[in-house]
C-alpha atoms as a PDB file:
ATOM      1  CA  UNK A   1      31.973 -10.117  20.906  1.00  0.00           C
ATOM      2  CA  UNK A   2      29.930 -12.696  23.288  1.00  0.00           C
ATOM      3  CA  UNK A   3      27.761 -13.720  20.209  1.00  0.00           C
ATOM      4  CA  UNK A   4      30.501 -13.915  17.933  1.00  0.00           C
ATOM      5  CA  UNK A   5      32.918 -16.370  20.238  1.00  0.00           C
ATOM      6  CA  UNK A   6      29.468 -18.451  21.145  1.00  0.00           C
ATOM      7  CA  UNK A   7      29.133 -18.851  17.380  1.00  0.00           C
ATOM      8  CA  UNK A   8      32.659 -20.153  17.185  1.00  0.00           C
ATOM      9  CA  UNK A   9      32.470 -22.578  19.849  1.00  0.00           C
ATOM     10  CA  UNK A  10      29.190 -24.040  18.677  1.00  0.00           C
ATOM     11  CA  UNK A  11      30.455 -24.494  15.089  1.00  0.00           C
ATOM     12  CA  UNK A  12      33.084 -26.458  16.184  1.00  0.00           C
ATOM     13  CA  UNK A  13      30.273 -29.259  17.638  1.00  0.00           C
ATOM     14  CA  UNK A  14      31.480 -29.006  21.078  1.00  0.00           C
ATOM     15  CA  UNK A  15      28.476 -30.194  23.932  1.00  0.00           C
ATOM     16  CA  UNK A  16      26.706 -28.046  25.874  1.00  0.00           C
ATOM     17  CA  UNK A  17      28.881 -28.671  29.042  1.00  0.00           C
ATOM     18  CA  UNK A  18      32.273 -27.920  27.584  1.00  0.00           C
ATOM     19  CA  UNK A  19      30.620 -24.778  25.906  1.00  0.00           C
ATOM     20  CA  UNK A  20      29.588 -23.202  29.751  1.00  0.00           C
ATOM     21  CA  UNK A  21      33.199 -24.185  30.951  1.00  0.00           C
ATOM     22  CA  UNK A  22      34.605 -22.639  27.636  1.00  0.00           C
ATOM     23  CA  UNK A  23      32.609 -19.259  28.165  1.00  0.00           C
ATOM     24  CA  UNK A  24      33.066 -19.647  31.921  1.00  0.00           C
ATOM     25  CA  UNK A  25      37.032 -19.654  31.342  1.00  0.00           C
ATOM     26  CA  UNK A  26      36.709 -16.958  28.932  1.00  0.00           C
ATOM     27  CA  UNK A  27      35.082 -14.546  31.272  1.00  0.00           C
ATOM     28  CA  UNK A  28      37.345 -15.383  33.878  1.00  0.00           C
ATOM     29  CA  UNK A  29      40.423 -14.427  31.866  1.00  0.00           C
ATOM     30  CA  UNK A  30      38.533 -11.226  31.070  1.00  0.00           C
ATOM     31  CA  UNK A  31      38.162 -10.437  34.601  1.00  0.00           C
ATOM     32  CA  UNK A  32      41.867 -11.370  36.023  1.00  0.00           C
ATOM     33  CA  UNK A  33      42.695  -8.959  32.769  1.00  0.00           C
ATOM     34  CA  UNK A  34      40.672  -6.164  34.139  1.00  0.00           C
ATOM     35  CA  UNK A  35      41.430  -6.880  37.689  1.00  0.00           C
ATOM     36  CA  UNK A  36      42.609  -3.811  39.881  1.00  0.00           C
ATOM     37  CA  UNK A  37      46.515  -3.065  39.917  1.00  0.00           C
ATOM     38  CA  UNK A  38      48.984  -4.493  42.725  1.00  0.00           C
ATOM     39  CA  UNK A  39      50.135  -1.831  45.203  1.00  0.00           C
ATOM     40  CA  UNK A  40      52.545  -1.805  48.029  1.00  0.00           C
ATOM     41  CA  UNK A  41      51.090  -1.914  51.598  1.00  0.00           C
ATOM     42  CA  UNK A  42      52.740  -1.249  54.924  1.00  0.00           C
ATOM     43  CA  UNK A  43      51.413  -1.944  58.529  1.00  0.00           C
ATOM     44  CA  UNK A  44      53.629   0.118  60.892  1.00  0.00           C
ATOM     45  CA  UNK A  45      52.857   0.801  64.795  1.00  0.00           C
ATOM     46  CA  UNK A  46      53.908   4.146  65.853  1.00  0.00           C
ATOM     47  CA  UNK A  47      54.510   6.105  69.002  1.00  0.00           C
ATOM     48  CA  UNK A  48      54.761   1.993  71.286  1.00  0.00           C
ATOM     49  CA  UNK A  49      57.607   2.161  73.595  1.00  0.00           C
ATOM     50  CA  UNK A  50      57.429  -1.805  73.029  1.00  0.00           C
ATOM     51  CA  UNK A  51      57.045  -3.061  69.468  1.00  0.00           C
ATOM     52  CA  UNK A  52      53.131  -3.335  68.440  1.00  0.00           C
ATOM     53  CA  UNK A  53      52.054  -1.277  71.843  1.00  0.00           C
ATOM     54  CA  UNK A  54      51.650   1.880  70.171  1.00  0.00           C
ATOM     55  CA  UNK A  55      49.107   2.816  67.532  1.00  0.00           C
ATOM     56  CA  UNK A  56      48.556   1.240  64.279  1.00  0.00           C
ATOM     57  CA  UNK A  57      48.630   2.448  60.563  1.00  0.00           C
ATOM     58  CA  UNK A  58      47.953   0.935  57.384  1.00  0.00           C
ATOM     59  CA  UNK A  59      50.084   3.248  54.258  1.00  0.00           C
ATOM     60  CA  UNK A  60      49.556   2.579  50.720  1.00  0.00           C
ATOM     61  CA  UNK A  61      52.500   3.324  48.509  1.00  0.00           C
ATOM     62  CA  UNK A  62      51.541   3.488  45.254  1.00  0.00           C
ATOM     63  CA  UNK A  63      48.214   5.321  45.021  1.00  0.00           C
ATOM     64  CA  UNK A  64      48.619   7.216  42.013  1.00  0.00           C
ATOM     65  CA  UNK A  65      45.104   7.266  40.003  1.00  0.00           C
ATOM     66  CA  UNK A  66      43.013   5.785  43.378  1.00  0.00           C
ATOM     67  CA  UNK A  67      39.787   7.769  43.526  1.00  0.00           C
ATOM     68  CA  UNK A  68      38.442   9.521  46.396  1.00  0.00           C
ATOM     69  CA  UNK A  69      35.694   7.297  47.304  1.00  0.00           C
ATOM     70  CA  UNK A  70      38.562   3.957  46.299  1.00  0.00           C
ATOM     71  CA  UNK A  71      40.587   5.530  49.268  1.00  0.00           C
ATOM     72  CA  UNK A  72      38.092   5.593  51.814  1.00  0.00           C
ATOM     73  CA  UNK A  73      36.309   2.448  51.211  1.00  0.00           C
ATOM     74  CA  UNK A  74      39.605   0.664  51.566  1.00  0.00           C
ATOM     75  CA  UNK A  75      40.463   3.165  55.092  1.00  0.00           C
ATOM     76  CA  UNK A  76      36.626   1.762  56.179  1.00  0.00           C
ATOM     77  CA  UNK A  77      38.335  -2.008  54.917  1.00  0.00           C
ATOM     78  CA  UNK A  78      41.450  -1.603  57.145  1.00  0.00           C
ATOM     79  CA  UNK A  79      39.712  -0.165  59.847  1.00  0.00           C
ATOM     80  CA  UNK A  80      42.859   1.452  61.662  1.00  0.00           C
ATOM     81  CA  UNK A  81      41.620   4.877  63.043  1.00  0.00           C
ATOM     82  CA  UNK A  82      43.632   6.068  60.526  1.00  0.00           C
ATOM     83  CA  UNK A  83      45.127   4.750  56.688  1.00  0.00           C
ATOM     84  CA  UNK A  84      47.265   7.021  54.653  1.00  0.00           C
ATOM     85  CA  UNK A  85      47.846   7.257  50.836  1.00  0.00           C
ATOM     86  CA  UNK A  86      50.995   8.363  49.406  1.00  0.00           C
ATOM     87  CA  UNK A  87      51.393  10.023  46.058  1.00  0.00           C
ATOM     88  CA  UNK A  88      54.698  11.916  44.065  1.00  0.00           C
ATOM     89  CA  UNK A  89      54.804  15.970  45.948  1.00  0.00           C
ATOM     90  CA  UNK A  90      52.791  18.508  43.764  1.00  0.00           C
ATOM     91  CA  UNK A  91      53.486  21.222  46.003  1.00  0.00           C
ATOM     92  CA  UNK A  92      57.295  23.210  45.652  1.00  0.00           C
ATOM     93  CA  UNK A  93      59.768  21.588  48.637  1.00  0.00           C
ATOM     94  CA  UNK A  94      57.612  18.241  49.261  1.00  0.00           C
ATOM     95  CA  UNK A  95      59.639  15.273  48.706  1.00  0.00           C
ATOM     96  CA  UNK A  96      55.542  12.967  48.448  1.00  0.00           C
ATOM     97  CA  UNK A  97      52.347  14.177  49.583  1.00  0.00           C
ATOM     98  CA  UNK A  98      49.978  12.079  52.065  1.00  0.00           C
ATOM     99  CA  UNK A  99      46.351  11.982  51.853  1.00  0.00           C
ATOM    100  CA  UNK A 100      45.162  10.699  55.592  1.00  0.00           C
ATOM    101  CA  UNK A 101      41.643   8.808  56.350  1.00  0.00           C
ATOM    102  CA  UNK A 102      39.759   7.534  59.178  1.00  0.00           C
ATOM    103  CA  UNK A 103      36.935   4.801  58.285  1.00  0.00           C
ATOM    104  CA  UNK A 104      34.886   7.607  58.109  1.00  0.00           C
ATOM    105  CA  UNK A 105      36.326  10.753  56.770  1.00  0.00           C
ATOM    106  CA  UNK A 106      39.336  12.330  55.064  1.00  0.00           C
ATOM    107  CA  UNK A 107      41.755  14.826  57.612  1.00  0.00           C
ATOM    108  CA  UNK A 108      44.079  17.713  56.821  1.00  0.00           C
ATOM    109  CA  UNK A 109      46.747  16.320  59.526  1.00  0.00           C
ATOM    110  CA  UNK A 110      47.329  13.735  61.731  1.00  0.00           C
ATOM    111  CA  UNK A 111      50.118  12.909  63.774  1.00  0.00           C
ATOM    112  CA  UNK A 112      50.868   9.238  63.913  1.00  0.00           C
ATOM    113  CA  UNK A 113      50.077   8.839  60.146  1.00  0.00           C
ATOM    114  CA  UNK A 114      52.500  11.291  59.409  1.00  0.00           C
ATOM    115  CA  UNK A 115      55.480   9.557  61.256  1.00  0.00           C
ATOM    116  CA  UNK A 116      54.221   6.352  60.404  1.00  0.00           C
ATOM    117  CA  UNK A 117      54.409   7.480  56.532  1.00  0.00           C
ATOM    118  CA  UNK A 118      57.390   9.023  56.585  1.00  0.00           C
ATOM    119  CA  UNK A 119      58.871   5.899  57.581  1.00  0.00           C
ATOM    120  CA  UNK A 120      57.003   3.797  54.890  1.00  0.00           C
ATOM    121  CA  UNK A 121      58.228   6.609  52.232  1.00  0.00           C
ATOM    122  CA  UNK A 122      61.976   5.627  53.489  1.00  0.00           C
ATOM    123  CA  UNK A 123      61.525   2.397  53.792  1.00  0.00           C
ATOM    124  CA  UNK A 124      60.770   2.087  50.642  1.00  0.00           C
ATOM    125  CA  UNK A 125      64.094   3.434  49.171  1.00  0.00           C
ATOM    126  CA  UNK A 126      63.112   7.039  48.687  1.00  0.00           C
ATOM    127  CA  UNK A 127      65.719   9.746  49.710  1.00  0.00           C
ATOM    128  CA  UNK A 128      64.447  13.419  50.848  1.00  0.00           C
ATOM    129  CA  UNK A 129      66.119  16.420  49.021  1.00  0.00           C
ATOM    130  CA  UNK A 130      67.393  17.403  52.663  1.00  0.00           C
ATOM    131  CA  UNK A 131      69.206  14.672  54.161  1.00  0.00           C
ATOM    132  CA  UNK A 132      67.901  15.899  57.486  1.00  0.00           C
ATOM    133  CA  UNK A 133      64.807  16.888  57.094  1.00  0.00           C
ATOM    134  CA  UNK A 134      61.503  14.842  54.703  1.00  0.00           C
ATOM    135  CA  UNK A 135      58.861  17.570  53.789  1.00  0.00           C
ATOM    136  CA  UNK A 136      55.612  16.014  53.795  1.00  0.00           C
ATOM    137  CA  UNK A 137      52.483  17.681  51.641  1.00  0.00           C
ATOM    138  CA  UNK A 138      49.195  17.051  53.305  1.00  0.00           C
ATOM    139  CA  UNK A 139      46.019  19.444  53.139  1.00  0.00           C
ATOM    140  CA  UNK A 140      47.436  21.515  56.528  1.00  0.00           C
ATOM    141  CA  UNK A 141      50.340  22.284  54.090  1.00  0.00           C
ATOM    142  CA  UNK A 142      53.998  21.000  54.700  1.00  0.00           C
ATOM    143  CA  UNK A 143      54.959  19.578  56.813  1.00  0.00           C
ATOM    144  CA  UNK A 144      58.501  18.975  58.463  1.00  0.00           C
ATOM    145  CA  UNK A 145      60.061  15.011  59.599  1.00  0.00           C
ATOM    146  CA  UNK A 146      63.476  15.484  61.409  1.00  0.00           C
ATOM    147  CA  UNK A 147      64.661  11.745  61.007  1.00  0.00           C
ATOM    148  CA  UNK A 148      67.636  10.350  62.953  1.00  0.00           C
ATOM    149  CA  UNK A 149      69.367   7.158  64.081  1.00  0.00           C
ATOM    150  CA  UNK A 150      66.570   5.987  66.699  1.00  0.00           C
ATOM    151  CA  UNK A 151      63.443   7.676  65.269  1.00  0.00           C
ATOM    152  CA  UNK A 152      61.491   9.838  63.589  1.00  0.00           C
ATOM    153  CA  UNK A 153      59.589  13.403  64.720  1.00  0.00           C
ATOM    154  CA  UNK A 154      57.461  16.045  63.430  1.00  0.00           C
ATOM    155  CA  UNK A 155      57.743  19.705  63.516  1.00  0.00           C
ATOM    156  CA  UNK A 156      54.176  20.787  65.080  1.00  0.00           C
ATOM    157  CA  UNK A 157      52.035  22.740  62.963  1.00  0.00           C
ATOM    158  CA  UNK A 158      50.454  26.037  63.910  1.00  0.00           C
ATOM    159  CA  UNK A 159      46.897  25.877  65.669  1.00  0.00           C
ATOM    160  CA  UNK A 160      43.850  26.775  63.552  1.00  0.00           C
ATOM    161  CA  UNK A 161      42.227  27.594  66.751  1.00  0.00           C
ATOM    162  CA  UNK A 162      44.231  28.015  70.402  1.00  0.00           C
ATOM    163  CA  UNK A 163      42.602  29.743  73.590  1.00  0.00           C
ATOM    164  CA  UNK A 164      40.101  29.056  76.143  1.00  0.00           C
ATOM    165  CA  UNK A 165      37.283  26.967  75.743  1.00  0.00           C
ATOM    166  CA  UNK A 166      33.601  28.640  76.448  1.00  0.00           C
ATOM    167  CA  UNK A 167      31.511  27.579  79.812  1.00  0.00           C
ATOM    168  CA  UNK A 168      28.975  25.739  77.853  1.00  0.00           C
ATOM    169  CA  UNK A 169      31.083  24.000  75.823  1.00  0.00           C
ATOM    170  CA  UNK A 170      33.079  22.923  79.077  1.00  0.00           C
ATOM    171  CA  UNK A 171      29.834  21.877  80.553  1.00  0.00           C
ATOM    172  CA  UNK A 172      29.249  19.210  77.578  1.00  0.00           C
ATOM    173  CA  UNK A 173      32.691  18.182  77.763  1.00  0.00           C
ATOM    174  CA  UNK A 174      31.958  17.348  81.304  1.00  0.00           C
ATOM    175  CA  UNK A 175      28.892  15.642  80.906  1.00  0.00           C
ATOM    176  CA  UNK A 176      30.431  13.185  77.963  1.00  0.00           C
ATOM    177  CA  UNK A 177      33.240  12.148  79.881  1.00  0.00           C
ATOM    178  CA  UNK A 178      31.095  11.816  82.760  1.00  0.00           C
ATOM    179  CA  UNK A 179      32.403  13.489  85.332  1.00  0.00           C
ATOM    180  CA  UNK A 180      31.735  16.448  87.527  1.00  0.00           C
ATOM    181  CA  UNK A 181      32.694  19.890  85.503  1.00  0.00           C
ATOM    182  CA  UNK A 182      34.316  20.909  88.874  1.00  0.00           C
ATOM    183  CA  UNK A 183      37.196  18.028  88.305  1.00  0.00           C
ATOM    184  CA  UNK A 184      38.694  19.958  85.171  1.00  0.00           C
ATOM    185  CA  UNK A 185      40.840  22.461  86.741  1.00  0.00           C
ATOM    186  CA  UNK A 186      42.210  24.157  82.676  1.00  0.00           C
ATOM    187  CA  UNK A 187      40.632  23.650  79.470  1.00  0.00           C
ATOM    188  CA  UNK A 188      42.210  24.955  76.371  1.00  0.00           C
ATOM    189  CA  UNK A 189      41.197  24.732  71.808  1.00  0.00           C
ATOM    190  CA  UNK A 190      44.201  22.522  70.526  1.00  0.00           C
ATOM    191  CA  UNK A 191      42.693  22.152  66.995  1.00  0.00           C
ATOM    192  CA  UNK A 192      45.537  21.894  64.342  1.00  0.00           C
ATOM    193  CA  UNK A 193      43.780  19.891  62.240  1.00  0.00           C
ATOM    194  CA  UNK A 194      41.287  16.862  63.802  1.00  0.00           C
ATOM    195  CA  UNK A 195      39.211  19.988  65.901  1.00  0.00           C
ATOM    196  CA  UNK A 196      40.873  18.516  69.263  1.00  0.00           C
ATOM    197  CA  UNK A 197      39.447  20.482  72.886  1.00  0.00           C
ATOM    198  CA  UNK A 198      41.568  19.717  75.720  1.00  0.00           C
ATOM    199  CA  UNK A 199      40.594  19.445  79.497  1.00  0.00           C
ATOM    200  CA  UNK A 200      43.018  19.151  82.293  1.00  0.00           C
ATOM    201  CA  UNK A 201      42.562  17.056  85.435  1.00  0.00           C
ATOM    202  CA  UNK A 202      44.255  17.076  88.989  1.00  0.00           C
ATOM    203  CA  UNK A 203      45.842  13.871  88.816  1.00  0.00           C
ATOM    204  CA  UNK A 204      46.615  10.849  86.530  1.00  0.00           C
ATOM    205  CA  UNK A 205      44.323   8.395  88.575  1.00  0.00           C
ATOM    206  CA  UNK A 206      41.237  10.494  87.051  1.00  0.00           C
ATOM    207  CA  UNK A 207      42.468  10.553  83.718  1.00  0.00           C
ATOM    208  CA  UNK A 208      42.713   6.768  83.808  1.00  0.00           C
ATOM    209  CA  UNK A 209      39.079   6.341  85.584  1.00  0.00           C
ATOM    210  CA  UNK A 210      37.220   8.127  82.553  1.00  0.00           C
ATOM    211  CA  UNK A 211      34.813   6.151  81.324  1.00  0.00           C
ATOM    212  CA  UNK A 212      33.052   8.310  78.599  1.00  0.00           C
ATOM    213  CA  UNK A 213      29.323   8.234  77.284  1.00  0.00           C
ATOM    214  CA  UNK A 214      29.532   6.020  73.822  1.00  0.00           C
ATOM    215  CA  UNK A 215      28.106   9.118  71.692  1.00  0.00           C
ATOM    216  CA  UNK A 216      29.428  12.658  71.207  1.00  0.00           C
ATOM    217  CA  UNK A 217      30.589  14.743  68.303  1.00  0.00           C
ATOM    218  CA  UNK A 218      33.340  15.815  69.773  1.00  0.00           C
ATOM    219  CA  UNK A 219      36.768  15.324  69.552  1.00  0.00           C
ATOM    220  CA  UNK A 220      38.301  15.634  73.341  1.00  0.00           C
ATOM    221  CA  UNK A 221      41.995  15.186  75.193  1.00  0.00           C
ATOM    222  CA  UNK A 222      42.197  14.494  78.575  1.00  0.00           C
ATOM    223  CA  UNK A 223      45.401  15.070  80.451  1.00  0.00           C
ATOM    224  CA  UNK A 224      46.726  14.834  84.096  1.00  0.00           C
ATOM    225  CA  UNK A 225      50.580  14.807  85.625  1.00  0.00           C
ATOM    226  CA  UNK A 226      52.448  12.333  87.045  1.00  0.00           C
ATOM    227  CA  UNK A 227      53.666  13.535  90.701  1.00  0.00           C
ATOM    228  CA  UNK A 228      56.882  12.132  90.134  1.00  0.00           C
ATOM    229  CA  UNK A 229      59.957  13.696  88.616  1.00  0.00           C
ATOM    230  CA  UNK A 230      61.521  11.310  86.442  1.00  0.00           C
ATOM    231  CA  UNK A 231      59.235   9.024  83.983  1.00  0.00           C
ATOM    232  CA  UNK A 232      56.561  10.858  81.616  1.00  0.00           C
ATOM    233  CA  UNK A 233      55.517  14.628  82.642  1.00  0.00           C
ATOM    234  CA  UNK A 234      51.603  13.430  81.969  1.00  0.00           C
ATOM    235  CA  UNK A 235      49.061  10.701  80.548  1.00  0.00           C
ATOM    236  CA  UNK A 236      46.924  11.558  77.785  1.00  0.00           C
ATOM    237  CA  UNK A 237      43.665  10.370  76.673  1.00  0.00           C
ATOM    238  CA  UNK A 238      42.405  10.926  73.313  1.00  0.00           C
ATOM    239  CA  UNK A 239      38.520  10.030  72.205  1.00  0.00           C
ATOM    240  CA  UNK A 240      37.348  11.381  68.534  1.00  0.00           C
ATOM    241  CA  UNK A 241      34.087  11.063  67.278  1.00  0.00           C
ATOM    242  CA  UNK A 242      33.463   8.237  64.341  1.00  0.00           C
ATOM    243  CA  UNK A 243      30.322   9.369  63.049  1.00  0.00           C
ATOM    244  CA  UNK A 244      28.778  10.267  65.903  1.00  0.00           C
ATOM    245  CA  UNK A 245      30.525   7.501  67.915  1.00  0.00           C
ATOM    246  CA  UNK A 246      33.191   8.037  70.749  1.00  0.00           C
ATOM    247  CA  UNK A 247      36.925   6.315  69.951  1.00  0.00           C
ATOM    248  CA  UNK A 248      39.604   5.836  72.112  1.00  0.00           C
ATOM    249  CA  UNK A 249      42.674   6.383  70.100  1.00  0.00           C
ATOM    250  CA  UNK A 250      45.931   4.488  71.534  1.00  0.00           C
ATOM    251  CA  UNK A 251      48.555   6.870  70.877  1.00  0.00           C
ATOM    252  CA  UNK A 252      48.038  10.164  69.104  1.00  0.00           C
ATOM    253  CA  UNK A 253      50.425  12.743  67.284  1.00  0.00           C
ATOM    254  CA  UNK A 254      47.955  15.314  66.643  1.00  0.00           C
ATOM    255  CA  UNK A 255      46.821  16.276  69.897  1.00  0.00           C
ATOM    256  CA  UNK A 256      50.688  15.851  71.898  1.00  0.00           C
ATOM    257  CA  UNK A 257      51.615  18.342  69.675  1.00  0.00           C
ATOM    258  CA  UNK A 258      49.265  20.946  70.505  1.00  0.00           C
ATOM    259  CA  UNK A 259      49.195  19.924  73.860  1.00  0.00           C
ATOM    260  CA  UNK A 260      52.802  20.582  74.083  1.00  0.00           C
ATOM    261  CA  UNK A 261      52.503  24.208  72.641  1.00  0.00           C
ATOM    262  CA  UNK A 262      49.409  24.246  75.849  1.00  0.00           C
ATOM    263  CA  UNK A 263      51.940  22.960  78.855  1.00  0.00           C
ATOM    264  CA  UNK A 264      55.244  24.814  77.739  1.00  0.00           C
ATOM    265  CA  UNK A 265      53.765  27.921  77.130  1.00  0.00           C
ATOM    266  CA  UNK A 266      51.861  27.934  80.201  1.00  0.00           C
ATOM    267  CA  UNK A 267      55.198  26.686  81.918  1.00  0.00           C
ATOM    268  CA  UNK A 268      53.430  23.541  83.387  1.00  0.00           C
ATOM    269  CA  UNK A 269      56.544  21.757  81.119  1.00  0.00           C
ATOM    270  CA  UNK A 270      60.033  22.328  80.122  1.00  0.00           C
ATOM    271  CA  UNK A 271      60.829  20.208  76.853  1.00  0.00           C
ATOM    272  CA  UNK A 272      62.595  17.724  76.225  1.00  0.00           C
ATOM    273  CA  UNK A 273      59.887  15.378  78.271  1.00  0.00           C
ATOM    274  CA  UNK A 274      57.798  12.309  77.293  1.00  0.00           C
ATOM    275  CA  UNK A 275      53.931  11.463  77.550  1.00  0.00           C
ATOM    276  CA  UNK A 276      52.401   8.254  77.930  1.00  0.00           C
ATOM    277  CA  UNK A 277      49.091   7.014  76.147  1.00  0.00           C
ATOM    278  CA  UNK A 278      47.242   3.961  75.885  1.00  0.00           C
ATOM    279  CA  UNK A 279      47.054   2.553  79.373  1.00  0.00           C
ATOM    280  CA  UNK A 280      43.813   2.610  79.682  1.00  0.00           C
ATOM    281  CA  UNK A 281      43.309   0.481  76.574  1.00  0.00           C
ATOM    282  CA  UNK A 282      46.620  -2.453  76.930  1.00  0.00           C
ATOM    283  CA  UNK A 283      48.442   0.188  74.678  1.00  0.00           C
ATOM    284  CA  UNK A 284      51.802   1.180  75.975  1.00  0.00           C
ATOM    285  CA  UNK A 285      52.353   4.804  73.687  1.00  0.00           C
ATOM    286  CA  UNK A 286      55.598   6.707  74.227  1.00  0.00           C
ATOM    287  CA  UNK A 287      55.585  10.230  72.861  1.00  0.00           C
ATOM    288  CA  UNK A 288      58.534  12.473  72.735  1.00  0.00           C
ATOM    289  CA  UNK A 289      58.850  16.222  73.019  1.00  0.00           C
ATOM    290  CA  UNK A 290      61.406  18.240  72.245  1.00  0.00           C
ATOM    291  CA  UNK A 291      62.092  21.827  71.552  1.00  0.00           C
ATOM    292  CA  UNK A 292      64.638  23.842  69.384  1.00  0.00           C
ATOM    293  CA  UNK A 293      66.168  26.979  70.525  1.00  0.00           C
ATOM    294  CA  UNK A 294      63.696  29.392  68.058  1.00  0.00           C
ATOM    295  CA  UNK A 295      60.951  27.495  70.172  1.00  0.00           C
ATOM    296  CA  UNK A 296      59.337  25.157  67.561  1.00  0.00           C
ATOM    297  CA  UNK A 297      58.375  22.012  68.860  1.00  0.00           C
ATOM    298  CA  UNK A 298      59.030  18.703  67.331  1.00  0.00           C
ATOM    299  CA  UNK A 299      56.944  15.592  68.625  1.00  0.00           C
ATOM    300  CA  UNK A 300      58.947  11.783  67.890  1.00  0.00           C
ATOM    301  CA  UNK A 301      58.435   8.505  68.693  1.00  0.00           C
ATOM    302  CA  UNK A 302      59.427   4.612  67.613  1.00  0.00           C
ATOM    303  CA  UNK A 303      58.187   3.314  64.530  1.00  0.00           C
ATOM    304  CA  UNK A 304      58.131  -0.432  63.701  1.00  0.00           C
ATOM    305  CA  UNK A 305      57.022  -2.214  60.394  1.00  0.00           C
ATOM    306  CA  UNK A 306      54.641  -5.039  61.452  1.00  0.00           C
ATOM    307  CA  UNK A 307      53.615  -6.181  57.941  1.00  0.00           C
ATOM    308  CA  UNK A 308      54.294  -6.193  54.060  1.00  0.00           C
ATOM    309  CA  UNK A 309      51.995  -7.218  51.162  1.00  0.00           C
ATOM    310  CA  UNK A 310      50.579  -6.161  47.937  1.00  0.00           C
ATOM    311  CA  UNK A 311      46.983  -5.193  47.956  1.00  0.00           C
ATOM    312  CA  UNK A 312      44.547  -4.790  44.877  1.00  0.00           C
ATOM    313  CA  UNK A 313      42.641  -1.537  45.086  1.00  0.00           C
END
């Protein structure tokens, strides 16, 4: 094809000049023609009690035929500790199905990218099957989205593993955050997904002094109560591990839910309640429990679009 249009051009006398910007125009076309396909792209913050002070999420609408490796070089692009994909439901009940990345790797759940989402999935003109209730298909199965005037919230999923944590696990935990093992007072597995531990401390003022060692593998919440009665029942910290490196995360689904299934069941709460995260980072997270009569738990929050565009993947 190359040496056949070169042969063309050159029989028609044209200088050597024109001919480069000739061939140069010709490839061009050929790449704009071959150039990826447009898809929708939503920024939304989720869980900020004041519009962009929660935690923010980058959802692609329309990822049918995006590869694997597409997905995650573009979550490593956006750089949010979490980007979600959206694709039509292949499992029976889902009204889509959500594939969830950090920079780094692919997870089964996640909290804020599930409300955050949802709300892209609506926003986008979609209608659930349930007028009530959105069934979300991720890897940790369905997953339930009550949806009302105000806000969305999720139905927490069971734990994959739930009890106490062992003494030399406890011991690391310590040392990372750096801070005497005598200071955590309960420790507890919340993993429902990300592989969260969870360490209680005596007061708020601790949680918010935690200044943790940059590297770990882990994936650790840190909680402590407020003294007073009205306001949130606790602050949460939440640091995961980016390959190898500690994050902060602003505001973070995964880990109030199981957290919440921790306090109520060891009657340290009594639902409905909220938890604020992100003050030790500017964020300002609001995250709201609540609890249906059959005892299921359902964790909400705000949701606000920041951004719209069309991105080329």
């Amino acid at each position: 094809m190359r040496n056949s249009t070169l042969k063309n051009v050159i029989a028609l006398n044209i200088a050597p000049k024109v001919l480069i910007k000739v061939w140069r125009l010709f490839t061009f076309q050929k790449m704009r023609y071959e150039y990826p396909m447009k898809r929708r792209y939503l920024e939304i913050d989720v869980f900020g009690a004041e519009p962009s002070r929660g935690n923010a999420l980058g959802v692609v609408l329309d990822s049918e035929d995006l590869t694997t490796d597409a997905m995650q070089e573009f979550a490593a692009w956006t750089n949010f500790s979490e980007t979600t994909f959206l694709f039509p439901s292949t499992a029976e009940g889902a009204d889509y199905k959500v594939r969830i990345f950090t920079p780094t790797r692919e997870l089964p759940f996640a909290g804020h990218p599930t409300l955050g989402s949802c709300f892209a999935w609506l926003q986008a003109g979609n209608k659930p099957s349930d007028p009530n209730i959105v069934a979300q298909e991720c890897a940790a199965g369905l997953i339930e989205i009550r949806k009302d005037e105000k806000s969305l919230s999720f139905k927490s999923p069971a734990l994959i593993k739930y009890g106490p944590i062992e003494t030399a696990l406890i011991s690391e935990i310590a040392e990372v955050l750096n801070i005497d093992q005598t200071k955590i007072i309960d420790s507890h597995w919340l993993d429902n997904g990300p592989g969260w531990v969870g360490v209680l401390l005596s007061s708020v003022d601790e949680v918010l002094a935690i200044s943790p060692k940059s590297k770990s593998s882990l994936n650790i919440g840190v909680f402590g109560f407020y003294e007073q009665n009205s306001g949130p029942a606790y602050e949460t910290r939440a640091f995961f591990s980016e390959n190898g490196v500690l994050v902060e995360d602003p505001v973070t689904g995964s880990l109030n839910a199981a957290a919440a299934q921790w306090f109520i069941q060891s009657d340290r709460c009594s639902a409905p309640y909220s938890v604020s995260q992100g003050l030790a980072i500017n964020h300002k997270g609001e995250v709201k429990v609540t609890q249906d009569h059959d005892g299921s738990i359902w964790i909400g929050g705000n949701t606000h679009l920041t951004s719209f565009a069309e991105v080329e993947i």
